[in-house]
Protein backbone atom coordinates (compact mmCIF):
# COMPACT_ATOMS: atom_id res chain seq x y z
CA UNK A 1 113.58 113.20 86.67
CA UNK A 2 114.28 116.04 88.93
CA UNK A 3 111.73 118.85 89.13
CA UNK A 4 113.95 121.69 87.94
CA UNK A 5 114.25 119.36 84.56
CA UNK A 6 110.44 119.87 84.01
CA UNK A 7 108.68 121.68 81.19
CA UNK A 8 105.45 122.90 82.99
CA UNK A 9 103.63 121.01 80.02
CA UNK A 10 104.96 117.96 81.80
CA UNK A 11 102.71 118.39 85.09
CA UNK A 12 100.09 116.70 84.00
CA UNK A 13 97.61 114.20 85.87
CA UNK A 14 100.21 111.21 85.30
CA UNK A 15 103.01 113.19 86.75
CA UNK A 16 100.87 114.15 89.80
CA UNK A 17 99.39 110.71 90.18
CA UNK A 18 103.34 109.26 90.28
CA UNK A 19 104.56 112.53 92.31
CA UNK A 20 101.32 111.23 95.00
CA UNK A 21 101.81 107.72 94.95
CA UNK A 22 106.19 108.04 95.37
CA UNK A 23 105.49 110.43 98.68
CA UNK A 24 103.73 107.56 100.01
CA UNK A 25 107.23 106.33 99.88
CA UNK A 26 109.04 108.74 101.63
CA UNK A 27 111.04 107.76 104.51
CA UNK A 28 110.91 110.63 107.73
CA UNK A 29 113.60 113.59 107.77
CA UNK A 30 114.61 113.52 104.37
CA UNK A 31 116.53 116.16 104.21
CA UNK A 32 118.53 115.52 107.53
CA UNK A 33 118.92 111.84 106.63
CA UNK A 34 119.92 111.84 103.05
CA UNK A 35 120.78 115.36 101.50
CA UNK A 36 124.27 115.30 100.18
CA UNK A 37 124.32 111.80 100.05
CA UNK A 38 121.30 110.55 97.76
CA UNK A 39 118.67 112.04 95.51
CA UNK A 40 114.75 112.06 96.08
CA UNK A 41 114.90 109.57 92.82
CA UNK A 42 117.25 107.23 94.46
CA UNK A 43 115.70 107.82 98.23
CA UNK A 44 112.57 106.45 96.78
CA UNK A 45 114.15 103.48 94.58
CA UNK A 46 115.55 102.14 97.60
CA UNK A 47 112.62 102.93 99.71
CA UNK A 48 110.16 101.07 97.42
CA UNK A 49 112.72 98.00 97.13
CA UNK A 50 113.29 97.22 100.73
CA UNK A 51 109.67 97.69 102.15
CA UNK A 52 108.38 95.50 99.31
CA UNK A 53 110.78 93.41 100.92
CA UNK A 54 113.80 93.10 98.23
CA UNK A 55 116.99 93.11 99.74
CA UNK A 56 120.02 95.94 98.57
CA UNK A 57 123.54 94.61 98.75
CA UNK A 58 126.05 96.93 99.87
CA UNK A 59 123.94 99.62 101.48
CA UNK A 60 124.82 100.45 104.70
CA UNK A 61 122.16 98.99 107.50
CA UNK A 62 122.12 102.84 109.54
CA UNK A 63 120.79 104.07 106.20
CA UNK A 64 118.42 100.96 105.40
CA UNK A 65 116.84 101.46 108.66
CA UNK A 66 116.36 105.30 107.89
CA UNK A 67 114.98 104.61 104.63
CA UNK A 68 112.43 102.61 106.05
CA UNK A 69 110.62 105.13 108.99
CA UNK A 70 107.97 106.01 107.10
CA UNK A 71 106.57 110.22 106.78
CA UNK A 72 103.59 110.77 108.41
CA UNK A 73 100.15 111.50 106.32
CA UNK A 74 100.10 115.32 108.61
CA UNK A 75 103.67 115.72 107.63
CA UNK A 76 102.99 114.52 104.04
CA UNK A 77 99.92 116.52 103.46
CA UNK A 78 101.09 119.97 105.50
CA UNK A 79 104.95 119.99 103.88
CA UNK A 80 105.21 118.53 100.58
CA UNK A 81 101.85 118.52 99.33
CA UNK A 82 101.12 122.21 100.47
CA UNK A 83 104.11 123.24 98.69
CA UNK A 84 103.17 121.44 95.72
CA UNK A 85 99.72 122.67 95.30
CA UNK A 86 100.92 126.61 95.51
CA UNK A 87 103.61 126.00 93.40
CA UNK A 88 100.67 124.57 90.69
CA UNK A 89 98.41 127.31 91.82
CA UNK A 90 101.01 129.74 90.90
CA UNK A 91 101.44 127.92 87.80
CA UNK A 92 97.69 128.38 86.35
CA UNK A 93 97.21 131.81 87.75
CA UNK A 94 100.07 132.93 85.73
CA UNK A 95 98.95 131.36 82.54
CA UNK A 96 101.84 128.11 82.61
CA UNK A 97 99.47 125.39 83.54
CA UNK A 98 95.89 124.85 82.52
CA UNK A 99 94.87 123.30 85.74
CA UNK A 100 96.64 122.22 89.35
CA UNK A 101 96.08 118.57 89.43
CA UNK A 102 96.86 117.83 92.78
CA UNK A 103 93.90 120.62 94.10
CA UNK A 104 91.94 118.70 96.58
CA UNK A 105 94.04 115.51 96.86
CA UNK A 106 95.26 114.42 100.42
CA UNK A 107 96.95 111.04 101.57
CA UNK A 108 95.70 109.73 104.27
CA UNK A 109 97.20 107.43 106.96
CA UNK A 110 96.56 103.82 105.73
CA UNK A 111 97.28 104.85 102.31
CA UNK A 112 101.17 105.09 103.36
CA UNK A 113 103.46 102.41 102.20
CA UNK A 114 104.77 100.62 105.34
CA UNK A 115 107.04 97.55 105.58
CA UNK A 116 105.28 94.33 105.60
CA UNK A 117 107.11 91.62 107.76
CA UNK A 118 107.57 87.63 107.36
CA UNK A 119 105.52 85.38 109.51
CA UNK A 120 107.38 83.56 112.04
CA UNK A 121 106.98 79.40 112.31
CA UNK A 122 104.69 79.85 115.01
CA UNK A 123 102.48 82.58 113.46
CA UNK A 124 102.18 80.29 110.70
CA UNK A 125 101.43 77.13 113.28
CA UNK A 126 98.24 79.06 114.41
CA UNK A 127 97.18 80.67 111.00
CA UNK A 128 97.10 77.25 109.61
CA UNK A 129 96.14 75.15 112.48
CA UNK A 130 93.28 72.97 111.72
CA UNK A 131 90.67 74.66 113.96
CA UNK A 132 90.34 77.87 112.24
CA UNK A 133 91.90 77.62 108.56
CA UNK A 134 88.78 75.75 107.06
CA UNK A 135 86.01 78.05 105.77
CA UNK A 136 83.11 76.88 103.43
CA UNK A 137 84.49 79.60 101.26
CA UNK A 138 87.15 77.50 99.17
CA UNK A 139 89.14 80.86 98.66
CA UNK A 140 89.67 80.94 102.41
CA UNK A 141 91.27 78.02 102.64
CA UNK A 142 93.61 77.95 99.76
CA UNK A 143 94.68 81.26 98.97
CA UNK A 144 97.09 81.68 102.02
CA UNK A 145 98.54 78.29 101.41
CA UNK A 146 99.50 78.79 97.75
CA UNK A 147 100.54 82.36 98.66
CA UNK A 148 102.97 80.70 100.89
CA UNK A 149 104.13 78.01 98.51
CA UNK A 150 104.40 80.31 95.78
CA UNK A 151 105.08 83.37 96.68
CA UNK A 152 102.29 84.99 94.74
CA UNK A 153 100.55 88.06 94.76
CA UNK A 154 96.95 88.16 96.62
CA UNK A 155 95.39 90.00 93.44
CA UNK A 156 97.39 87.23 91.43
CA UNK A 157 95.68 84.27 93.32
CA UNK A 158 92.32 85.70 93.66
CA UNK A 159 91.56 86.31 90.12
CA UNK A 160 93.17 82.97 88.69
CA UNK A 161 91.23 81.44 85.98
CA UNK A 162 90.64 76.88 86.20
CA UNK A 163 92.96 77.50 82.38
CA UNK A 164 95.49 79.16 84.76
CA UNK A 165 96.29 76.01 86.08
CA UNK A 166 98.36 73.79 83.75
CA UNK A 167 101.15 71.05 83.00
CA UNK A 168 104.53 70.86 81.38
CA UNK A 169 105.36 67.58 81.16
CA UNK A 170 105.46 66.54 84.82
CA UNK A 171 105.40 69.81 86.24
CA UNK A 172 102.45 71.58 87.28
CA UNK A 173 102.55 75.17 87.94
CA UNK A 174 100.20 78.39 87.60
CA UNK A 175 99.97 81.29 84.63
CA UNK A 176 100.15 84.73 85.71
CA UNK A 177 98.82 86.38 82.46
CA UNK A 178 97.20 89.33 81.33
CA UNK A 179 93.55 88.20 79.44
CA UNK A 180 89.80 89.77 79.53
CA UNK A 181 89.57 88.62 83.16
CA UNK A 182 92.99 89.13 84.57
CA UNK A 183 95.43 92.11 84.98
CA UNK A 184 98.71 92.30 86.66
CA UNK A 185 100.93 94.62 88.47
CA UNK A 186 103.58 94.64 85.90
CA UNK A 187 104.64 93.50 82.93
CA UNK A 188 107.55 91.57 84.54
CA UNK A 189 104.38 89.98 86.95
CA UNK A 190 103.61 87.73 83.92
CA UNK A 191 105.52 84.08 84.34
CA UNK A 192 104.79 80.87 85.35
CA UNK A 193 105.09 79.54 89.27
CA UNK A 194 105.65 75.97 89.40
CA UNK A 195 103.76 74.04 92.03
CA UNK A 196 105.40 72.85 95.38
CA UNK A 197 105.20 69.14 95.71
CA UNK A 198 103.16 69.98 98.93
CA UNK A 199 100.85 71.49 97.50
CA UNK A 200 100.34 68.13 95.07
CA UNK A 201 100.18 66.64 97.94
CA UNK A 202 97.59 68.74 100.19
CA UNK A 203 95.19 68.29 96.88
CA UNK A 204 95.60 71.26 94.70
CA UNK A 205 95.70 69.81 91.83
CA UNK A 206 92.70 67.42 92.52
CA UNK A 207 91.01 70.81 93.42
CA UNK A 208 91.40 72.63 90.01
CA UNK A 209 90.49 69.55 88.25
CA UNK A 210 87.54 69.50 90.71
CA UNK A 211 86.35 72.95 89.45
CA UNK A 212 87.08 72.15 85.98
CA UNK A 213 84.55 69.34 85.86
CA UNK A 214 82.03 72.17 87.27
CA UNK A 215 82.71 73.66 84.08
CA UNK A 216 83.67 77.05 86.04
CA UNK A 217 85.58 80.01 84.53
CA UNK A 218 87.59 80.35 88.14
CA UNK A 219 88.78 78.59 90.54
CA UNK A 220 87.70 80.88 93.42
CA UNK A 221 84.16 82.01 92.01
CA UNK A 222 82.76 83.30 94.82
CA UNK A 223 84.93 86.50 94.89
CA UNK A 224 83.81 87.09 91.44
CA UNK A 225 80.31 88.37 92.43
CA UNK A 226 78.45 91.42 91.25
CA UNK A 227 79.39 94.17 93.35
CA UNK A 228 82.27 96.91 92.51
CA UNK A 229 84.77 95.29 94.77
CA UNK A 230 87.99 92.97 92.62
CA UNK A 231 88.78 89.39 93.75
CA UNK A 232 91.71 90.64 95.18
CA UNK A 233 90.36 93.49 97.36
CA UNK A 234 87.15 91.24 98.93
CA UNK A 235 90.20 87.99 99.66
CA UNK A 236 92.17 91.00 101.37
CA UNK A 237 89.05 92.56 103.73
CA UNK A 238 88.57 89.01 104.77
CA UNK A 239 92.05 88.03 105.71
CA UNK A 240 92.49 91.32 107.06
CA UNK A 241 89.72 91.00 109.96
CA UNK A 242 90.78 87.37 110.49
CA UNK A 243 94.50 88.25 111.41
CA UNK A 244 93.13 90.68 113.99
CA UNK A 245 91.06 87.84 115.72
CA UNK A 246 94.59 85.70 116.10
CA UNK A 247 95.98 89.11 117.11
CA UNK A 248 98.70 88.50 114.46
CA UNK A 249 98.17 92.03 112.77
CA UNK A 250 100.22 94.05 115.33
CA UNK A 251 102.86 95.65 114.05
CA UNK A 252 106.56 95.08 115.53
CA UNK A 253 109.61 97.03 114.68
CA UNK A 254 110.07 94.56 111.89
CA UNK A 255 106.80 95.78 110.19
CA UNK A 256 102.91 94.97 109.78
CA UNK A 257 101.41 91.77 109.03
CA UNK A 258 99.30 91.72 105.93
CA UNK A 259 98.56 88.88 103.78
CA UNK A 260 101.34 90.11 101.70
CA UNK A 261 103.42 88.53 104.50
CA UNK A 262 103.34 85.39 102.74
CA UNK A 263 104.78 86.66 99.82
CA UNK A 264 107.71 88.00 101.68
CA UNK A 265 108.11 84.73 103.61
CA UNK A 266 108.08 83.17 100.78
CA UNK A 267 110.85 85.64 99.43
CA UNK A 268 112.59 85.53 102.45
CA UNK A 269 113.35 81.58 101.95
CA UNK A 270 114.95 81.88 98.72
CA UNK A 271 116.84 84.56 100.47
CA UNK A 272 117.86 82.74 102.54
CA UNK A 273 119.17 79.87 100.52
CA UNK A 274 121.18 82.57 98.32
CA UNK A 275 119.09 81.82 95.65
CA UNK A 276 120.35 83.80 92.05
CA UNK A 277 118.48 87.16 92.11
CA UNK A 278 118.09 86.26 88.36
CA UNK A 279 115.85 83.14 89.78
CA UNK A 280 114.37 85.29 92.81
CA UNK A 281 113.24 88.03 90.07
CA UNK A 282 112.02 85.10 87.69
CA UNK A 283 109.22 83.53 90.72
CA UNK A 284 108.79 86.34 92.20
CA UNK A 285 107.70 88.19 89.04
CA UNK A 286 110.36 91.47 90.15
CA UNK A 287 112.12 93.05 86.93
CA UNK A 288 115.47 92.04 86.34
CA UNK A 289 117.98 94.37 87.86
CA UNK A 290 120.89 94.36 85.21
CA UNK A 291 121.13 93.90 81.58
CA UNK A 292 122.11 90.64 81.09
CA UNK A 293 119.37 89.75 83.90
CA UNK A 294 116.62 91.62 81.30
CA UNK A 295 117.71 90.19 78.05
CA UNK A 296 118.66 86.61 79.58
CA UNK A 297 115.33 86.42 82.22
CA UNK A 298 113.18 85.40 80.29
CA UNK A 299 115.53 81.78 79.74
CA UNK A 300 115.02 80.84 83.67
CA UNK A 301 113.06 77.43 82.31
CA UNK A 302 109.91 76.11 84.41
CA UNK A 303 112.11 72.98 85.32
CA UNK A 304 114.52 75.12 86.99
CA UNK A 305 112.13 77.30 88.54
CA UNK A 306 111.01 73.95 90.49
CA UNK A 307 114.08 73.14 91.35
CA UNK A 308 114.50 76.22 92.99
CA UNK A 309 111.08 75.90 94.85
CA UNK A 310 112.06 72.64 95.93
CA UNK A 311 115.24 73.60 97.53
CA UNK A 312 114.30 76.76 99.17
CA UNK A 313 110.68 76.33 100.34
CA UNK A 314 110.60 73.93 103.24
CA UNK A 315 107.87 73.74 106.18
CA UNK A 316 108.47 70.54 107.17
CA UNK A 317 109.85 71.78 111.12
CA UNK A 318 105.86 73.81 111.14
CA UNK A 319 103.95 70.55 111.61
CA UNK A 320 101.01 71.67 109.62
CA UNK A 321 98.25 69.36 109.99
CA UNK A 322 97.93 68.45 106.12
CA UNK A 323 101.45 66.52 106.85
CA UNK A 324 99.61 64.41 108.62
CA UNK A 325 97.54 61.45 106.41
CA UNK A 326 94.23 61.36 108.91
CA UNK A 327 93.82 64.58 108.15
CA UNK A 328 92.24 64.28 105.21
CA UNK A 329 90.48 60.96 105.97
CA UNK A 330 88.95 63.43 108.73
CA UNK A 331 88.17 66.38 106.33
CA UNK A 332 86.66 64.78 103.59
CA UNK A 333 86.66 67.60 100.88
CA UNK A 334 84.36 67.25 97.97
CA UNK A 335 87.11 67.29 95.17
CA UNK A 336 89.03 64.54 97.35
């Protein structure tokens, strides 16, 4: 909704907390770039879609590229949210607002939205090369692997529950549900993600039957501990610090590597392989972009969702080690 449109009634915390979180958003030299040709409200639609790594058909790459140089935090803070804060200073001294929100509120440099990149074959040859993937922490070893097969979230993964993991006849796959212990992004995050045969293969399934018979509530307990910090936000410290020590966290002019990466390799591949967006939207756990896409959705079946993973997710040409049978005569994990 454009600002002129707003009662001042309307500015309250949940406005400001959206206004803060879209400028995060916004791409550098707005108003050179795009006035005359798009609105803030689309600017930041397309902004949001493309560096969380959806692709926009029929918009022109010049204007792609702009929309992705991000603002800086200085220009942020000292332009838009200056401006902001004396207009809502204004706004209480005068008697139209009860209170200014956004007084004392900043965003600061790693807080800005920035495009996250695939991984290339090779990155993924050395983040899963035998040496180094293995940690006694069972999270550290299977999180990036089923983030890769599946495409999920790293808040998804980290807080699944062992009654997450299920089967539909013959097709195993993983529930991404609201409950007590689990929240999502969205509500369109909710759906079910089938399981790769690879992962079958590399033991999975043995593993959540493993923790199962342990009688645990999830199937990465130890980043359910005590302290303040979610599931999510210990498994992405960790993974952050051990990018940097395979000096894979450098940014290139295709964007940063997070952990999220997986997710958009994963993406990428059904890109790739022109899958449906319809199908893309349903594993992915995006909202459907069209009307018949939101009131059909909902009827992409699990079976077809597998037969979609099957066809589009393929690391056969990486050589990962778990494609080869002495590996696991050599690692000997307990739920083998």
């Amino acid at each position: 909704m454009p600002l002129e449109e707003i009662e001042f009634f309307q500015l309250d915390n949940d406005f400001i907390d959206k206004f803060f979180l879209n400028l995060r958003y916004l791409p550098t030299q707005f108003s050179k770039r795009f006035t005359g040709k798009m609105t803030m409200g689309q600017v930041l639609e397309y902004a949001k879609k493309l560096k969380n790594g959806e692709n926009i058909i029929g918009l022109d790459e010049t204007i792609k590229k702009n929309l992705m140089d991000t603002t800086s935090a200085n220009t942020l803070n000292g332009k838009y949210i200056i401006k902001m804060n004396n207009f809502l200073d204004h706004a209480v001294a005068t008697g139209k607002l009860e209170k200014n929100w956004l007084a004392g509120r900043e965003i600061k440099s790693k807080e800005l939205i920035v495009k996250r990149r695939v991984f290339s074959r090779d990155e993924l040859k050395v983040i899963f090369s035998e040496k180094i993937c293995y940690k006694n922490e069972y999270s550290r070893y299977w999180l990036p692997i089923i983030a890769l097969y599946t495409g999920a979230r790293i808040n998804e993964i980290s807080q699944l529950r062992v009654c997450d993991f299920k089967k539909e006849k013959d097709i195993y796959y993983i529930n991404i549900t609201e409950s007590e212990h689990t929240s999502v992004k969205t509500k369109s995050s909710i759906r079910k993600i089938p399981l790769h045969p690879d992962l079958v293969k590399i033991g999975f399934v043995k593993y959540c039957e493993w923790m199962s018979n342990k009688n645990e509530i999830f199937l990465f307990p130890e980043l359910h501990g005590l302290d303040k910090l979610k599931p999510g936000e210990k498994a992405s410290r960790a993974f952050s610090t051990f990018f940097k020590t395979l000096d894979i966290a450098k940014e290139t002019e295709d964007g940063k590597a997070t952990f999220h990466s997986f997710r958009h390799t994963f993406a990428d591949c059904l890109i790739q392989n022109y899958l449906h967006n319809t199908h893309k939207c349903a594993l992915m756990g995006h909202a459907f972009s069209n009307t018949t896409d939101k009131q059909y959705g909902d009827g992409v079946s699990l079976k077809t969702k597998y037969e979609d993973i099957v066809k589009c997710i393929d690391f056969k040409d990486c050589s990962f080690s778990w494609n080869n049978e002495e590996y696991f005569q050599m690692k000997k994990f307990p739920w083998e």
